[in-house]
N, C-alpha and C. Protein backbone atom coordinates (compact mmCIF):
# COMPACT_ATOMS: atom_id res chain seq x y z
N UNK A 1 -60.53 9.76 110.46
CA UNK A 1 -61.55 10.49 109.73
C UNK A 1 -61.99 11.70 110.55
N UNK A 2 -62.24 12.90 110.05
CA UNK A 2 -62.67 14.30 110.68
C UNK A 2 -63.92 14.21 110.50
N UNK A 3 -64.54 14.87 111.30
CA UNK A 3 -65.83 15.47 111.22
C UNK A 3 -66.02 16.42 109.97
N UNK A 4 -67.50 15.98 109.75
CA UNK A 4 -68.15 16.93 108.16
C UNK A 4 -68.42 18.00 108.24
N UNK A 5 -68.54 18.94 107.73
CA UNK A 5 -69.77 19.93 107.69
C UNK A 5 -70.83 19.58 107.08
N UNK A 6 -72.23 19.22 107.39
CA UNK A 6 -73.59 18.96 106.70
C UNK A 6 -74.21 20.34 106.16
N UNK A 7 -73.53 21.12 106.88
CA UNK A 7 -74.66 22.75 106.55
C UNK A 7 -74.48 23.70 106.93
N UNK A 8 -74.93 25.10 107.00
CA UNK A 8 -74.82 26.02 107.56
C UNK A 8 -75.99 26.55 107.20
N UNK A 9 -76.83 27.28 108.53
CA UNK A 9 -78.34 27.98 108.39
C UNK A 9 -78.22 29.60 108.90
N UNK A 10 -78.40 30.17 107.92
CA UNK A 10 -77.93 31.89 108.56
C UNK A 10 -79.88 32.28 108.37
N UNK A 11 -79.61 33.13 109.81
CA UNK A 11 -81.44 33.71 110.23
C UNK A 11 -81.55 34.70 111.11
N UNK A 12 -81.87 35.44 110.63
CA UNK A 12 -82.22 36.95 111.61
C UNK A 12 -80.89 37.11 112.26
N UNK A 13 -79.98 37.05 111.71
CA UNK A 13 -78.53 37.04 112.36
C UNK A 13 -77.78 36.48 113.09
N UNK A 14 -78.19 35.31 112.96
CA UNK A 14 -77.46 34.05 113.64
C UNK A 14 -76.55 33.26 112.78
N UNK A 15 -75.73 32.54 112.84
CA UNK A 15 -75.52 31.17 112.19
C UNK A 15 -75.21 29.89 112.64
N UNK A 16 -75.91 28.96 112.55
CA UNK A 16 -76.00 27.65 112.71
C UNK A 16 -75.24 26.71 111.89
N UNK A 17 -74.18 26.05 112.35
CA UNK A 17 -73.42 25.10 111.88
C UNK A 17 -73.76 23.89 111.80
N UNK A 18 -73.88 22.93 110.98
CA UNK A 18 -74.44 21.40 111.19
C UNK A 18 -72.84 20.18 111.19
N UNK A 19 -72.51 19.86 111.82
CA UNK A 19 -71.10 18.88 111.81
C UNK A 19 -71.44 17.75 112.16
N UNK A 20 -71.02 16.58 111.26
CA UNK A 20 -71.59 15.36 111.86
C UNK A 20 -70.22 14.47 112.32
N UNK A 21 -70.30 13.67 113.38
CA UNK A 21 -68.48 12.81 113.19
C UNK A 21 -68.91 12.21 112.95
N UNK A 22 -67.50 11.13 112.88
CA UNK A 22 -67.14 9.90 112.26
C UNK A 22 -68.27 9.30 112.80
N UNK A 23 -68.40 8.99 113.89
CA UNK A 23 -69.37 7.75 114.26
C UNK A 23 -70.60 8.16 114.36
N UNK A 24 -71.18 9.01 113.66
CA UNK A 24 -72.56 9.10 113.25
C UNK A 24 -73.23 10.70 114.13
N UNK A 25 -72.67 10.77 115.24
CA UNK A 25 -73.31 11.79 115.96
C UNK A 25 -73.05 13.51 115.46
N UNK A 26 -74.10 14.02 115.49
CA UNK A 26 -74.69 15.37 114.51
C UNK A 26 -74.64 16.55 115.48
N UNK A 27 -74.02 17.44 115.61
CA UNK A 27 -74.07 18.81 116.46
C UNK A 27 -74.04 19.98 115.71
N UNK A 28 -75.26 21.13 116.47
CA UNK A 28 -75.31 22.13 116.66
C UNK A 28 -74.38 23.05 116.83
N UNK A 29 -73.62 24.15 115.66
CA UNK A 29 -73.22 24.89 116.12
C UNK A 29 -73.32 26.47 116.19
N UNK A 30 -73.75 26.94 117.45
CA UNK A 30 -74.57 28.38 116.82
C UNK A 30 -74.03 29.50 117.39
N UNK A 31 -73.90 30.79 116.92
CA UNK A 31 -73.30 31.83 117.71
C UNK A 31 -74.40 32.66 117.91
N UNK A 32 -75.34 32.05 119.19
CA UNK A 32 -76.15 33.12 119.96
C UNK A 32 -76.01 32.96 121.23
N UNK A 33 -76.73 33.76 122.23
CA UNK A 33 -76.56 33.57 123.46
C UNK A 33 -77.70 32.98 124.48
N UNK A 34 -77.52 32.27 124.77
CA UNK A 34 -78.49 31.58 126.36
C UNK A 34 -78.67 32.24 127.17
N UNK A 35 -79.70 32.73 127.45
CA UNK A 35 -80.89 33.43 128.69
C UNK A 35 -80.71 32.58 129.99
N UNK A 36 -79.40 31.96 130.47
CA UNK A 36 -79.74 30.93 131.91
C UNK A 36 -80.68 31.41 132.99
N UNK A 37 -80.16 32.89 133.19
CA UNK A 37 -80.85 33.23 134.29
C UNK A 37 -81.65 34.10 134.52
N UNK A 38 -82.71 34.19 133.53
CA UNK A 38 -83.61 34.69 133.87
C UNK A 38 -83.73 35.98 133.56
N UNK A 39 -83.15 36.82 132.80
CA UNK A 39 -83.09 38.15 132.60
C UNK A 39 -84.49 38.20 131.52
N UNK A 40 -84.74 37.44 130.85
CA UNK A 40 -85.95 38.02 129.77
C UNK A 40 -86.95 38.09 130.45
N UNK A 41 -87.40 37.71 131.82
CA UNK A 41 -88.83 37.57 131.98
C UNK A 41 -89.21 36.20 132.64
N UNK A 42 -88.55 35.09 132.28
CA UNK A 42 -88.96 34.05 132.58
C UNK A 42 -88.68 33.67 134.22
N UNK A 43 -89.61 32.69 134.65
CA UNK A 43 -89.35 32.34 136.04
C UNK A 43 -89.19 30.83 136.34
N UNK A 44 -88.73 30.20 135.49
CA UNK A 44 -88.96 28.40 135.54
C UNK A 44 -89.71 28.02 136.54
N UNK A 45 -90.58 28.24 136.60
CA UNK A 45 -91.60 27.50 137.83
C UNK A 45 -93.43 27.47 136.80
């Protein structure tokens, strides 16, 4: 059995994929980018 598609969420120019597998577990799939290190401003502390 393949994995589903549950959805797709389009927003301010993103899109978010919803896929669930066979054995129940549900993932995120999105084409934006992660801030790891700190370039926006933030200081994790």
């Amino acid at each position: 059995m393949a994995a589903r598609m549950l959805g797709i969420i389009t927003t301010e120019g993103f899109t978010f994929e919803i896929w669930e597998e066979p054995n129940g577990r549900v993932h995120f799939k999105v084409d934006a980018d992660i801030d790891a290190g700190g370039e926006n401003g933030q200081s994790g502390g």
